[in-house]
PDB file of N, CA and C in Angstrom:
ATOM      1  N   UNK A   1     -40.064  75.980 -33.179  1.00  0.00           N
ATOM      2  CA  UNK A   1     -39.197  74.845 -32.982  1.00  0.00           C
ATOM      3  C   UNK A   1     -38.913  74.681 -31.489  1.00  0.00           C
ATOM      4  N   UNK A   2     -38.814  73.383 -30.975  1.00  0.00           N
ATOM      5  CA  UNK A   2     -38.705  73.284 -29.735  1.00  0.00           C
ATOM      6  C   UNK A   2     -37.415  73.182 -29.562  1.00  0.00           C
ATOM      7  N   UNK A   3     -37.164  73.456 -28.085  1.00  0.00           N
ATOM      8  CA  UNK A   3     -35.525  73.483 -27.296  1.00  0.00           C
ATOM      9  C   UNK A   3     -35.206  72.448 -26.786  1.00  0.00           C
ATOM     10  N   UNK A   4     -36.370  71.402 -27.243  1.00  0.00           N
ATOM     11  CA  UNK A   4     -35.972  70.435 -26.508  1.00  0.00           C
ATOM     12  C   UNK A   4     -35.376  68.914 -27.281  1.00  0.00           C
ATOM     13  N   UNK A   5     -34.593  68.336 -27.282  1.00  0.00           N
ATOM     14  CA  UNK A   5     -34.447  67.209 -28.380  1.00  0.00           C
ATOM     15  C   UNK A   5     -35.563  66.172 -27.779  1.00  0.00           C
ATOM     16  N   UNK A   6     -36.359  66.010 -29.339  1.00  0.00           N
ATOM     17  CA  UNK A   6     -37.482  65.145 -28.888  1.00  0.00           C
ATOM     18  C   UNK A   6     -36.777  63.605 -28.354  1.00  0.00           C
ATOM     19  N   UNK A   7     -36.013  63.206 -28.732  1.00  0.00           N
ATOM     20  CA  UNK A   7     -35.102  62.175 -28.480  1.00  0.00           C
ATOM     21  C   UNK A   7     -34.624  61.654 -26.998  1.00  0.00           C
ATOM     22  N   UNK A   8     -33.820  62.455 -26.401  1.00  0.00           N
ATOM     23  CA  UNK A   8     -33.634  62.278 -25.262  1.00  0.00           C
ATOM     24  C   UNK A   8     -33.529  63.131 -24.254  1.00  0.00           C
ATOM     25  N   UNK A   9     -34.558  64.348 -24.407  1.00  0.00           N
ATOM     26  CA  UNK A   9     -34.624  65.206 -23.464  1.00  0.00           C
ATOM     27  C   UNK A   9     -33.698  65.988 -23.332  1.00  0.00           C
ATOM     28  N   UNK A  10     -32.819  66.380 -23.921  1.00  0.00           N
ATOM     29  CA  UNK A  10     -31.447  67.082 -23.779  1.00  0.00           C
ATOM     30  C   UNK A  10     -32.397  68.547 -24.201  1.00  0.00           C
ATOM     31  N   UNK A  11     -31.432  69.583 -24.189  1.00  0.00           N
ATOM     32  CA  UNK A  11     -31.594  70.962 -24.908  1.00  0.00           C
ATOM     33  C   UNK A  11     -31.140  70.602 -26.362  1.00  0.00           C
ATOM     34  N   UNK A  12     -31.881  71.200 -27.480  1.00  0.00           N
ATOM     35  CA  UNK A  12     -31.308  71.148 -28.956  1.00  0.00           C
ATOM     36  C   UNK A  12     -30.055  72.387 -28.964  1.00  0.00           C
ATOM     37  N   UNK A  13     -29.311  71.865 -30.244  1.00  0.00           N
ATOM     38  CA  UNK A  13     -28.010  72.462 -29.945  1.00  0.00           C
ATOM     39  C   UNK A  13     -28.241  73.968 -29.938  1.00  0.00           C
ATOM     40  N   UNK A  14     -28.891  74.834 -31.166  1.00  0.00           N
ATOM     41  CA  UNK A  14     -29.097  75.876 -30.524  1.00  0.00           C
ATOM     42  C   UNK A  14     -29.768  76.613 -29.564  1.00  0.00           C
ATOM     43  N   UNK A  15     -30.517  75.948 -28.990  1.00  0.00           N
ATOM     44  CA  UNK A  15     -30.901  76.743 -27.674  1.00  0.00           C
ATOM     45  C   UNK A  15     -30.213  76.189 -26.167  1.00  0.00           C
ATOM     46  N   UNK A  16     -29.782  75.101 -26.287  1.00  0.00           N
ATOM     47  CA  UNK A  16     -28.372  74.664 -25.360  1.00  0.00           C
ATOM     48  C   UNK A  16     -27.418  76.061 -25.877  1.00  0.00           C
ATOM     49  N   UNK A  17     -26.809  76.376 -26.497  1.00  0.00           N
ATOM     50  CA  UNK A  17     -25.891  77.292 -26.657  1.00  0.00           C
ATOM     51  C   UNK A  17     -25.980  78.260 -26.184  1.00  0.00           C
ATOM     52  N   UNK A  18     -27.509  78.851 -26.038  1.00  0.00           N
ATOM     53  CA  UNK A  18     -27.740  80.350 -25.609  1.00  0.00           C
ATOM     54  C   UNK A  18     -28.039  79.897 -23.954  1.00  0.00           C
ATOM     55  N   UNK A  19     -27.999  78.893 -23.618  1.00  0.00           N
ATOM     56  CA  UNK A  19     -28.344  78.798 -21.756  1.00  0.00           C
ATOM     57  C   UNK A  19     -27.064  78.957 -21.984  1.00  0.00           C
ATOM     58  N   UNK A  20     -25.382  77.450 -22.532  1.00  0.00           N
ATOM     59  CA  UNK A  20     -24.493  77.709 -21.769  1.00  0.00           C
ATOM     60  C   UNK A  20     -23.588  79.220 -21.948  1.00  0.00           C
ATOM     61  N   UNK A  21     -24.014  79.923 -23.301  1.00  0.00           N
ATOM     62  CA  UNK A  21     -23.678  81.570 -23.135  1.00  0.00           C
ATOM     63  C   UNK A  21     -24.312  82.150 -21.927  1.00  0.00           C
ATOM     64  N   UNK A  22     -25.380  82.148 -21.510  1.00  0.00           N
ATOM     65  CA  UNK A  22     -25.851  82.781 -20.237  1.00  0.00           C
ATOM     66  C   UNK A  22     -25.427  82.133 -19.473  1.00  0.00           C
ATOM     67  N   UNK A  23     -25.244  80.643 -19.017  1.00  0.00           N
ATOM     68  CA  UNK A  23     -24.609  80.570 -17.844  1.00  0.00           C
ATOM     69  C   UNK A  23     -23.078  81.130 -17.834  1.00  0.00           C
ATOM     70  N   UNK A  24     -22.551  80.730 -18.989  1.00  0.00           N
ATOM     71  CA  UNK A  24     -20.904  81.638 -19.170  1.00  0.00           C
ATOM     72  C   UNK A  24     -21.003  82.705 -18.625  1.00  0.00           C
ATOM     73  N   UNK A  25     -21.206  84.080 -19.151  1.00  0.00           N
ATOM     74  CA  UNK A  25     -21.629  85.740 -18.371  1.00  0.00           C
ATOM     75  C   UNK A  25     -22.164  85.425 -16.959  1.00  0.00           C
ATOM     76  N   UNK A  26     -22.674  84.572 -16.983  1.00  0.00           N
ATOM     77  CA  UNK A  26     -22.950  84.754 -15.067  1.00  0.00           C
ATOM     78  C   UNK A  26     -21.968  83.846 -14.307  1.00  0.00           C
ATOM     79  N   UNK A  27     -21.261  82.762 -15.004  1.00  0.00           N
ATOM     80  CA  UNK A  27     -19.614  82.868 -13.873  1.00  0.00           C
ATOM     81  C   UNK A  27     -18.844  83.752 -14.236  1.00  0.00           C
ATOM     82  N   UNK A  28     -18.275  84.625 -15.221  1.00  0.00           N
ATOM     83  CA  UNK A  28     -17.692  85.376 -15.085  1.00  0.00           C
ATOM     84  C   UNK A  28     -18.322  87.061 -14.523  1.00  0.00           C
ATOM     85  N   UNK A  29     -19.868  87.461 -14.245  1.00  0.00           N
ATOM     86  CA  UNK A  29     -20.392  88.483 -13.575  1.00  0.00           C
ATOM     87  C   UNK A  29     -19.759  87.858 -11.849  1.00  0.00           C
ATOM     88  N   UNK A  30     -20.281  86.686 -11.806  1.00  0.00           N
ATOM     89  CA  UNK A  30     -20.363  86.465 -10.016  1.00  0.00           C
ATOM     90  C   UNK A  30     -18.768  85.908  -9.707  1.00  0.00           C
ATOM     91  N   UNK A  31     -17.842  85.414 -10.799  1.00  0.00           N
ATOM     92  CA  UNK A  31     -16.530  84.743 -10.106  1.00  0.00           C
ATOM     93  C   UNK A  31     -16.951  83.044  -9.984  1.00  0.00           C
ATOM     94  N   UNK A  32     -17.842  82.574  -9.736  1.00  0.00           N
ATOM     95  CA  UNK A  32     -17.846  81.493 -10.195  1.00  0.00           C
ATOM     96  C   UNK A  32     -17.387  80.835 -11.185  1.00  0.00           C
ATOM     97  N   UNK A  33     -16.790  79.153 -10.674  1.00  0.00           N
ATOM     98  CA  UNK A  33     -16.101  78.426 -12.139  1.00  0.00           C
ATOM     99  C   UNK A  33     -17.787  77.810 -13.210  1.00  0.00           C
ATOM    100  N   UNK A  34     -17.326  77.617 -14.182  1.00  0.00           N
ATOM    101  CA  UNK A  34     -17.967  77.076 -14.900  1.00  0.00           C
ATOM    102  C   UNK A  34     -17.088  75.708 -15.161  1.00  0.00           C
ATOM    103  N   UNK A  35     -17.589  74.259 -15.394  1.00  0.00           N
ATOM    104  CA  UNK A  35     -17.220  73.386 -16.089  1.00  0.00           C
ATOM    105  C   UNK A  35     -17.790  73.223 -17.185  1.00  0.00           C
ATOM    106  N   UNK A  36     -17.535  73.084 -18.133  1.00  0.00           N
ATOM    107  CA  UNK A  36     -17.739  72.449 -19.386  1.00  0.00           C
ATOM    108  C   UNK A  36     -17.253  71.056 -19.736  1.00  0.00           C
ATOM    109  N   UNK A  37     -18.258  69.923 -19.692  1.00  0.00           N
ATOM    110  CA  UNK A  37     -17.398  68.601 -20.654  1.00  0.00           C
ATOM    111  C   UNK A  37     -18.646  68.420 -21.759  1.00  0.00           C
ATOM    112  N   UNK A  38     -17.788  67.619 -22.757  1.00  0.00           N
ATOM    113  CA  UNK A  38     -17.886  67.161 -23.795  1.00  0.00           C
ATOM    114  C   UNK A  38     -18.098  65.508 -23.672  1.00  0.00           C
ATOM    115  N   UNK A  39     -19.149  65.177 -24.150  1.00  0.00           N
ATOM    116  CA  UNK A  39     -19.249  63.816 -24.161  1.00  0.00           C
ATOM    117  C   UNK A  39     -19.968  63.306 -25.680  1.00  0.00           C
ATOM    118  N   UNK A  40     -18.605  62.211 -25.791  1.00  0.00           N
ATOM    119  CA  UNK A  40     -19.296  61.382 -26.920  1.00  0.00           C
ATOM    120  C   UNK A  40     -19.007  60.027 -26.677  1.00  0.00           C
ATOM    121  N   UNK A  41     -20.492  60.086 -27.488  1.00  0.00           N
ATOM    122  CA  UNK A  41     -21.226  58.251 -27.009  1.00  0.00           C
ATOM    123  C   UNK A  41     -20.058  58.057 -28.211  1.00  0.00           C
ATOM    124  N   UNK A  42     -19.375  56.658 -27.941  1.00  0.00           N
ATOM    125  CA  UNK A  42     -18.318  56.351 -28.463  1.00  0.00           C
ATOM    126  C   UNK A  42     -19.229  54.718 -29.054  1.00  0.00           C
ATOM    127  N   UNK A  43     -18.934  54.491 -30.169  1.00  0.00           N
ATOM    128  CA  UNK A  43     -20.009  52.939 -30.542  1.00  0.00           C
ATOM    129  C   UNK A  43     -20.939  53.371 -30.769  1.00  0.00           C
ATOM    130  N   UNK A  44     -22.109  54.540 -31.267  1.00  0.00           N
ATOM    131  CA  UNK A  44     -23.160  54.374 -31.697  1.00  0.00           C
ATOM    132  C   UNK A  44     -23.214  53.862 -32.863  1.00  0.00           C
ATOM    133  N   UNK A  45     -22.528  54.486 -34.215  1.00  0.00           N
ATOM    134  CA  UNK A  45     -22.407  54.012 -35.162  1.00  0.00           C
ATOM    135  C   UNK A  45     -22.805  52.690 -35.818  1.00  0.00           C
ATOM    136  N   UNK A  46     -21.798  51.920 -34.708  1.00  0.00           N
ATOM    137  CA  UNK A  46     -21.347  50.490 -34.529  1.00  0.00           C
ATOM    138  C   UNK A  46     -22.959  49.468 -34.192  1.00  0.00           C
ATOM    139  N   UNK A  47     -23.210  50.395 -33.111  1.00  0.00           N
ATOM    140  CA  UNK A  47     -24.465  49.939 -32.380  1.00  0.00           C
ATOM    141  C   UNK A  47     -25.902  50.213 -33.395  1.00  0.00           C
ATOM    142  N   UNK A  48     -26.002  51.238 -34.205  1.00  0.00           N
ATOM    143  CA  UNK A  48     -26.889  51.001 -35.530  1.00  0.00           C
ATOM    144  C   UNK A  48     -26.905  50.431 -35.953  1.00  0.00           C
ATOM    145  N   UNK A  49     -26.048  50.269 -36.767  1.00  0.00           N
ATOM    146  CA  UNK A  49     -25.490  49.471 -37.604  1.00  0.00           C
ATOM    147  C   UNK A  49     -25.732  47.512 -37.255  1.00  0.00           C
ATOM    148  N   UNK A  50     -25.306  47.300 -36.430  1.00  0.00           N
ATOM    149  CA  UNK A  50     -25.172  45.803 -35.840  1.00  0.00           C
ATOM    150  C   UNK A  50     -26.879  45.689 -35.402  1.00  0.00           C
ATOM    151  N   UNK A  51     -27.592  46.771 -34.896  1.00  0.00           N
ATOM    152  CA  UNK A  51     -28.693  46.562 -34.123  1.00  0.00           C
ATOM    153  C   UNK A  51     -30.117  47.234 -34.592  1.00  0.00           C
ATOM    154  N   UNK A  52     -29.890  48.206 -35.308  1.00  0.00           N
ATOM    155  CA  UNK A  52     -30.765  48.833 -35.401  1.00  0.00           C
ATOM    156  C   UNK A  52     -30.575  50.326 -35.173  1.00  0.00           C
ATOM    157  N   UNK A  53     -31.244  51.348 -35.414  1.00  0.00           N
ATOM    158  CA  UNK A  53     -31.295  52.648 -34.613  1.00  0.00           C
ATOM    159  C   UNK A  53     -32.385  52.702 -33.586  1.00  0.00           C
ATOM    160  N   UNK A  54     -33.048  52.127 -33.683  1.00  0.00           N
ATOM    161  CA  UNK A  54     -33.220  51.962 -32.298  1.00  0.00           C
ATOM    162  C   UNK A  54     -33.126  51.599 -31.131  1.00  0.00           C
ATOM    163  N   UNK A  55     -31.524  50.536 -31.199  1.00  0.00           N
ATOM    164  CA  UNK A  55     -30.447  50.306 -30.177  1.00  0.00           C
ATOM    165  C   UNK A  55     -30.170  51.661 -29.920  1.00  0.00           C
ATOM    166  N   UNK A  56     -29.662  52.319 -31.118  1.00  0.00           N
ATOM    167  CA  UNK A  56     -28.472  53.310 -31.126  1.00  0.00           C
ATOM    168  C   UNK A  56     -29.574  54.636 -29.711  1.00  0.00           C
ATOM    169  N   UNK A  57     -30.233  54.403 -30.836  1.00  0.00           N
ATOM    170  CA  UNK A  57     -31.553  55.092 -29.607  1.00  0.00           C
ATOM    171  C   UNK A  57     -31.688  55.600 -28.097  1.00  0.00           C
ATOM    172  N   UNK A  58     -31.584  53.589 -28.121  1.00  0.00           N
ATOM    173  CA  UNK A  58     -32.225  53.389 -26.485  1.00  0.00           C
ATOM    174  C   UNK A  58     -30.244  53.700 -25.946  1.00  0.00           C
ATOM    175  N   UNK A  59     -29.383  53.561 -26.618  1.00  0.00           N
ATOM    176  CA  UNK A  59     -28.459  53.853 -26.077  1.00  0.00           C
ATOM    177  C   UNK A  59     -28.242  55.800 -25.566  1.00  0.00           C
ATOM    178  N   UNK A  60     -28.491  56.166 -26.649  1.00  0.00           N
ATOM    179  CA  UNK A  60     -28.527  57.862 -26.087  1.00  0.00           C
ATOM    180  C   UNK A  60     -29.364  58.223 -25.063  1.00  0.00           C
ATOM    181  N   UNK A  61     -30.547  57.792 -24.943  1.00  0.00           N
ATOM    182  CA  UNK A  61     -31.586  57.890 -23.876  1.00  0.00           C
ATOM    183  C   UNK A  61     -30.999  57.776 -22.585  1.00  0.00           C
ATOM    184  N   UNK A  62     -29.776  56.376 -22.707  1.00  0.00           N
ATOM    185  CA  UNK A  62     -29.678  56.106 -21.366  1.00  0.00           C
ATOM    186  C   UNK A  62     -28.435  56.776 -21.309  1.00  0.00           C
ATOM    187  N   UNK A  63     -27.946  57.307 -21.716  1.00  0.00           N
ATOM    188  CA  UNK A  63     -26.575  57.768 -21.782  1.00  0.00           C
ATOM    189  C   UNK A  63     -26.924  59.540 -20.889  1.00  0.00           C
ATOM    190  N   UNK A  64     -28.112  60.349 -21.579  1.00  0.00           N
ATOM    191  CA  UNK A  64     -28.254  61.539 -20.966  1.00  0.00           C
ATOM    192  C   UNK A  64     -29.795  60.378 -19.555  1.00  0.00           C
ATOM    193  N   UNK A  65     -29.753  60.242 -19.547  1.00  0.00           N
ATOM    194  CA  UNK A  65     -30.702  59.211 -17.936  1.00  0.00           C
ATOM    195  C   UNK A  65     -29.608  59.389 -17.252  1.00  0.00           C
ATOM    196  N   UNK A  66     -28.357  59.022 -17.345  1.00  0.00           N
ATOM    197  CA  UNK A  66     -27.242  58.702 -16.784  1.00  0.00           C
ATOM    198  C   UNK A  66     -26.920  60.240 -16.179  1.00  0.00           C
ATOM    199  N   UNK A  67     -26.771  61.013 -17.555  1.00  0.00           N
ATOM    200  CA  UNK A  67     -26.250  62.420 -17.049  1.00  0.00           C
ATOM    201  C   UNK A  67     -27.297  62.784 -16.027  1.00  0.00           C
ATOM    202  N   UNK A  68     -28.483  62.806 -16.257  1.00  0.00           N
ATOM    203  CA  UNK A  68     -29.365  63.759 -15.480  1.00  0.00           C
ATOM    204  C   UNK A  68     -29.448  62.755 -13.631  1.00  0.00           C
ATOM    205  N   UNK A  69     -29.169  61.508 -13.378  1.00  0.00           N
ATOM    206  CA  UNK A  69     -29.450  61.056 -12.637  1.00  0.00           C
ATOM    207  C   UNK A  69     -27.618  61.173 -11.214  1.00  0.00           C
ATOM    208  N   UNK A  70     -26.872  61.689 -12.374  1.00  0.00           N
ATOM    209  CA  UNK A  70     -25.616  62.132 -11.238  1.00  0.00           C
ATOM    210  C   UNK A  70     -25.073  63.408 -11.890  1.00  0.00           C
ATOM    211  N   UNK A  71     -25.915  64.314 -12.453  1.00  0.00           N
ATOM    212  CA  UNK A  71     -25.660  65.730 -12.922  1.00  0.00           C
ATOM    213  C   UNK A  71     -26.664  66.271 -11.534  1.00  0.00           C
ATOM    214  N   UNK A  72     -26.388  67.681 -11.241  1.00  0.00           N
ATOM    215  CA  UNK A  72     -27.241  68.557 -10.509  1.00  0.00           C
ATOM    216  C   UNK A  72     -28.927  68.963 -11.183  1.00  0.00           C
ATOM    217  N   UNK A  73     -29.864  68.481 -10.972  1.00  0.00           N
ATOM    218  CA  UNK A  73     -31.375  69.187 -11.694  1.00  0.00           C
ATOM    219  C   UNK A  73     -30.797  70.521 -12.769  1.00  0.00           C
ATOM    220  N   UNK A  74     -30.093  71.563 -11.873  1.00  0.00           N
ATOM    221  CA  UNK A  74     -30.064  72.937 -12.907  1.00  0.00           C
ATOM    222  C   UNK A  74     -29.098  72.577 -13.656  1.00  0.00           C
ATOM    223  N   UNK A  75     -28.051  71.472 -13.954  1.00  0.00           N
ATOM    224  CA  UNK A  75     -26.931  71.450 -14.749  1.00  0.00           C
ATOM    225  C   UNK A  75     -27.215  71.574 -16.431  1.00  0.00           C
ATOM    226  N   UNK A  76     -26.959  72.065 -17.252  1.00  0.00           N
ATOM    227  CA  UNK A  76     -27.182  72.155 -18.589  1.00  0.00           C
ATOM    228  C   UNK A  76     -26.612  70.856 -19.458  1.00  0.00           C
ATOM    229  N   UNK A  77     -27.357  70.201 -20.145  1.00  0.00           N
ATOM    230  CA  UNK A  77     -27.207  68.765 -20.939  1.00  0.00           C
ATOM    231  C   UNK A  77     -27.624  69.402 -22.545  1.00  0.00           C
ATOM    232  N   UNK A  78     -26.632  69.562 -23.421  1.00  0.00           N
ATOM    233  CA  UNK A  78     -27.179  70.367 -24.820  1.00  0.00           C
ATOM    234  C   UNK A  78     -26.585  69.006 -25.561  1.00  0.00           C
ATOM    235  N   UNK A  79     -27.606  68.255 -26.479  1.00  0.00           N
ATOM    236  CA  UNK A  79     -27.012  67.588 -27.380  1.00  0.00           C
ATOM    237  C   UNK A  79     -26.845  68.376 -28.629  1.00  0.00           C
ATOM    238  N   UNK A  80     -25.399  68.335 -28.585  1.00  0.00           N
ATOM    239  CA  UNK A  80     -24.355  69.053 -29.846  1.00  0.00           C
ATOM    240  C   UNK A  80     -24.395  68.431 -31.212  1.00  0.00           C
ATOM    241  N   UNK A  81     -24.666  67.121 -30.968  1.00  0.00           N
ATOM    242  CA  UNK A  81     -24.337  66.794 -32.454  1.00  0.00           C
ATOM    243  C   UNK A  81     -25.350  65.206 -32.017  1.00  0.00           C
ATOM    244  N   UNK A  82     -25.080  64.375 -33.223  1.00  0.00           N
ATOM    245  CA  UNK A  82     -25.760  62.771 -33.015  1.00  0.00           C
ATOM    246  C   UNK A  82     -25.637  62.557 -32.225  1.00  0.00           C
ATOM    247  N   UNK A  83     -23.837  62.431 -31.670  1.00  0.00           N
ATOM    248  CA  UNK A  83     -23.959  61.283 -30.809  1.00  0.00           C
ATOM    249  C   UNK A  83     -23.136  62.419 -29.433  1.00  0.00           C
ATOM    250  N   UNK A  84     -23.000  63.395 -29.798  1.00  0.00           N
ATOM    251  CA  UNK A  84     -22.320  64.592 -28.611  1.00  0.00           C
ATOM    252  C   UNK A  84     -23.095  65.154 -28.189  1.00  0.00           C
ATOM    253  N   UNK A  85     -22.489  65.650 -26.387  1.00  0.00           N
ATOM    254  CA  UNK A  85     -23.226  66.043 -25.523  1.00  0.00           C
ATOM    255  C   UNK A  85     -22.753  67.355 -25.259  1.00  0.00           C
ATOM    256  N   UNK A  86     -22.282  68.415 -24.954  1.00  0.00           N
ATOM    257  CA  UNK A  86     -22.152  69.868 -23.936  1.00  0.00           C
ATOM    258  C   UNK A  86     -22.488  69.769 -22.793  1.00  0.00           C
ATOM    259  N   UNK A  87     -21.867  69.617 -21.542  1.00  0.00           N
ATOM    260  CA  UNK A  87     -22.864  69.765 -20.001  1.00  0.00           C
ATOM    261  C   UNK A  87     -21.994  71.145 -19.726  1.00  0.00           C
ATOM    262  N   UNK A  88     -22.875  71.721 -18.571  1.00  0.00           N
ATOM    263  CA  UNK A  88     -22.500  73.310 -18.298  1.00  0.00           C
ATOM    264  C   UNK A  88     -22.646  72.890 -16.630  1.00  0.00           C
ATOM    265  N   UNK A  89     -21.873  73.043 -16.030  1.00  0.00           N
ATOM    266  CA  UNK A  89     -21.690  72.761 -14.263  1.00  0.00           C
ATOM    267  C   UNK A  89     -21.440  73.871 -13.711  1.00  0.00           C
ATOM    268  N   UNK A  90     -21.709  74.411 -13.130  1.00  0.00           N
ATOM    269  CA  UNK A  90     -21.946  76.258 -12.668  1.00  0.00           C
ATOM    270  C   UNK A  90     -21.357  75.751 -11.430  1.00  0.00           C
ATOM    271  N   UNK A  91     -20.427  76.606 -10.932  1.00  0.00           N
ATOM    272  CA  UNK A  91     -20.057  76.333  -9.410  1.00  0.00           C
ATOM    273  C   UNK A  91     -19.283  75.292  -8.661  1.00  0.00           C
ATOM    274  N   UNK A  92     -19.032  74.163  -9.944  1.00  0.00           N
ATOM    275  CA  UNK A  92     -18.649  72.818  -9.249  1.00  0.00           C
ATOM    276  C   UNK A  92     -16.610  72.765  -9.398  1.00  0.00           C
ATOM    277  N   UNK A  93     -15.734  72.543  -8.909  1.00  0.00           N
ATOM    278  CA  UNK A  93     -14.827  72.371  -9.741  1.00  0.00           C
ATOM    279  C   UNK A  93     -14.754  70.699 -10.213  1.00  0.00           C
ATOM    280  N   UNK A  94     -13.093  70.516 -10.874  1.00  0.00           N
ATOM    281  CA  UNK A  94     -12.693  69.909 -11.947  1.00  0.00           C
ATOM    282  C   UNK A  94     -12.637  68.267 -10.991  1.00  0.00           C
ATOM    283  N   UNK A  95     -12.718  68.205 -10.065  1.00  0.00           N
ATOM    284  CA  UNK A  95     -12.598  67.013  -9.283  1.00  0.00           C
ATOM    285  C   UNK A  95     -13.764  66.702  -9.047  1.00  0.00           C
ATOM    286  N   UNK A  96     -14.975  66.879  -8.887  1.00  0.00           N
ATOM    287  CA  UNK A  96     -15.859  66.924  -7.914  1.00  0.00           C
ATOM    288  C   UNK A  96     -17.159  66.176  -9.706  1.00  0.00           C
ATOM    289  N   UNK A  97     -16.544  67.615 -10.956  1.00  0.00           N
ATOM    290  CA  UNK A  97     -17.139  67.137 -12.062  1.00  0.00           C
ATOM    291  C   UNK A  97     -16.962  65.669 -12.828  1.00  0.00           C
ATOM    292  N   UNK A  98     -15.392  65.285 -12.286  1.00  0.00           N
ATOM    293  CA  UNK A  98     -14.834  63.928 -13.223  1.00  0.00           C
ATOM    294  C   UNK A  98     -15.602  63.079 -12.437  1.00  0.00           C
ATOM    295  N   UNK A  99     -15.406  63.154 -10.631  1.00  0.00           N
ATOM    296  CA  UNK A  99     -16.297  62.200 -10.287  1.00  0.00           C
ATOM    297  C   UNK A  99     -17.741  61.793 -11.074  1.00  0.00           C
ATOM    298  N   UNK A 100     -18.088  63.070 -10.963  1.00  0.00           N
ATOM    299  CA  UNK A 100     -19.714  62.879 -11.467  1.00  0.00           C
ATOM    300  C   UNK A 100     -19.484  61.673 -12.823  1.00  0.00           C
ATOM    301  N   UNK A 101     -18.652  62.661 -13.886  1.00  0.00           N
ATOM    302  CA  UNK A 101     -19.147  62.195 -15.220  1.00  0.00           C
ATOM    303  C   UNK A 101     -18.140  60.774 -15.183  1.00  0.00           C
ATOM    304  N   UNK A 102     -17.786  59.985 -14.031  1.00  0.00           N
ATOM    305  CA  UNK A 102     -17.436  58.551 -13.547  1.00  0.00           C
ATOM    306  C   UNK A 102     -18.592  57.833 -13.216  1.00  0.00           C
ATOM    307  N   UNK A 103     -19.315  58.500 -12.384  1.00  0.00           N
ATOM    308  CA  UNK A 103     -20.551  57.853 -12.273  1.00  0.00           C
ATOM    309  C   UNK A 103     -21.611  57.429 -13.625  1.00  0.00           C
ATOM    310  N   UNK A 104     -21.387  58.760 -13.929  1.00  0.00           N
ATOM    311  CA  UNK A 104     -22.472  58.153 -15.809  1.00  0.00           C
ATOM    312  C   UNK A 104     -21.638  57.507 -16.258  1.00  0.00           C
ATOM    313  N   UNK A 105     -20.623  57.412 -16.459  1.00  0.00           N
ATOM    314  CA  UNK A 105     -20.005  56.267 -17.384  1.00  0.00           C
ATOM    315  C   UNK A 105     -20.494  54.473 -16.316  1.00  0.00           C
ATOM    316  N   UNK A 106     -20.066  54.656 -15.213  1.00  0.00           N
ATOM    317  CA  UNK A 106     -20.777  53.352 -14.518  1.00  0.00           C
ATOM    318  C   UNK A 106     -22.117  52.978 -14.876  1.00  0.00           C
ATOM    319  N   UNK A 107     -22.826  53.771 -14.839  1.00  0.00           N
ATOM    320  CA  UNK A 107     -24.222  53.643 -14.970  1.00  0.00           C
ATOM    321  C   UNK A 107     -24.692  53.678 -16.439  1.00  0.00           C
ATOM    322  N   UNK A 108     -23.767  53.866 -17.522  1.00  0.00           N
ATOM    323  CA  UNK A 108     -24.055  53.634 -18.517  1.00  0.00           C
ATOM    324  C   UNK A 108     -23.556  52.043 -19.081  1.00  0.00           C
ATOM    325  N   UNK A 109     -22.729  52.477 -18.674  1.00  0.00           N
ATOM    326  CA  UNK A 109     -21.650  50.176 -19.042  1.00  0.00           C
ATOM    327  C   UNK A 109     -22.747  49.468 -17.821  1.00  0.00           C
ATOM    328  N   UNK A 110     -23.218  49.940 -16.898  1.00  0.00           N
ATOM    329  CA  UNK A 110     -24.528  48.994 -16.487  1.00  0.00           C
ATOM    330  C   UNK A 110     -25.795  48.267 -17.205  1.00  0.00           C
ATOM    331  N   UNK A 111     -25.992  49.869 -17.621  1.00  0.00           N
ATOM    332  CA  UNK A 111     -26.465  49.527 -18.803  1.00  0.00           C
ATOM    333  C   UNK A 111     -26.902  49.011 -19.917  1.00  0.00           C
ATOM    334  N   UNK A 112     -25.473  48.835 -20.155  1.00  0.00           N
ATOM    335  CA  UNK A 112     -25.386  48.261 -21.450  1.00  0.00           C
ATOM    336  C   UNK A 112     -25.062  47.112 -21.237  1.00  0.00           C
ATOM    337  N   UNK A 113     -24.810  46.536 -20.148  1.00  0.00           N
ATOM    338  CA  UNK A 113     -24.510  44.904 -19.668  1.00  0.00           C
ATOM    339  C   UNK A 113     -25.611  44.000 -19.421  1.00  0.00           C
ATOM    340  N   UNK A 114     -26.507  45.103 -19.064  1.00  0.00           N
ATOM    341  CA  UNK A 114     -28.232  44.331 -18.706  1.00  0.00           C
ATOM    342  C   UNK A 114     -28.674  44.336 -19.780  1.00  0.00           C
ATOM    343  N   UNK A 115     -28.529  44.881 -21.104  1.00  0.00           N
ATOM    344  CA  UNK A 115     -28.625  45.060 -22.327  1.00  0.00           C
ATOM    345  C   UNK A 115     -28.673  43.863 -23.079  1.00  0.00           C
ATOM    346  N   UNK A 116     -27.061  43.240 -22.954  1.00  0.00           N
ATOM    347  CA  UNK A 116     -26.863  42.158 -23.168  1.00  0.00           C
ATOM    348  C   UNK A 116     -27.101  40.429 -23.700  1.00  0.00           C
TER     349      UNK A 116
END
């Protein structure tokens, strides 16, 4: 089985779990923070439903595009569930992360406006 969600490139939930356990033990070996957020696509449901699943689709695609394009390359992206995400931020703190996950939300309502 692959680690990878054929879908949108994320890590599948269990092998996302065992990176953000290893990245966990290595901020607490080195003292480094770890961030953890949680993201859920909020409207997929809605967006099936009204459109297709393959709206709902092209919406998750762009939703982790988003993460990976103002996340760090090594940052961990585990899709948790349908429409939930896990990111793992090694090193960053709590200001520096909201910015980021401000930017994917911009770049996702961009998105979804060109969508339109």
């Amino acid at each position: 089985m692959s680690s990878i969600d054929g879908l949108t490139g994320a890590h599948r939930r269990d092998a996302g779990t065992v990176e953000l356990e290893r990245e966990l033990a290595r901020a607490q070996r080195s003292g480094q923070s770890l961030v953890l957020a949680f993201v859920d696509v909020v409207g997929l449901k809605a967006r099936n439903d009204a459109f297709g699943h393959q709206a709902g689709d092209r919406l998750l695609r762009a939703v982790v595009e988003a993460m990976r394009s103002n996340l760090r390359s090594y940052d961990l992206i585990v899709r948790f569930g349908g429409d939930e995400f896990v990111c793992g931020l090694v090193d960053l703190d709590l200001d520096e992360a909201a910015h980021r996950f401000s930017l994917v939300s911009a770049d996702v309502v961009e998105v979804e406006s060109a969508a339109i």
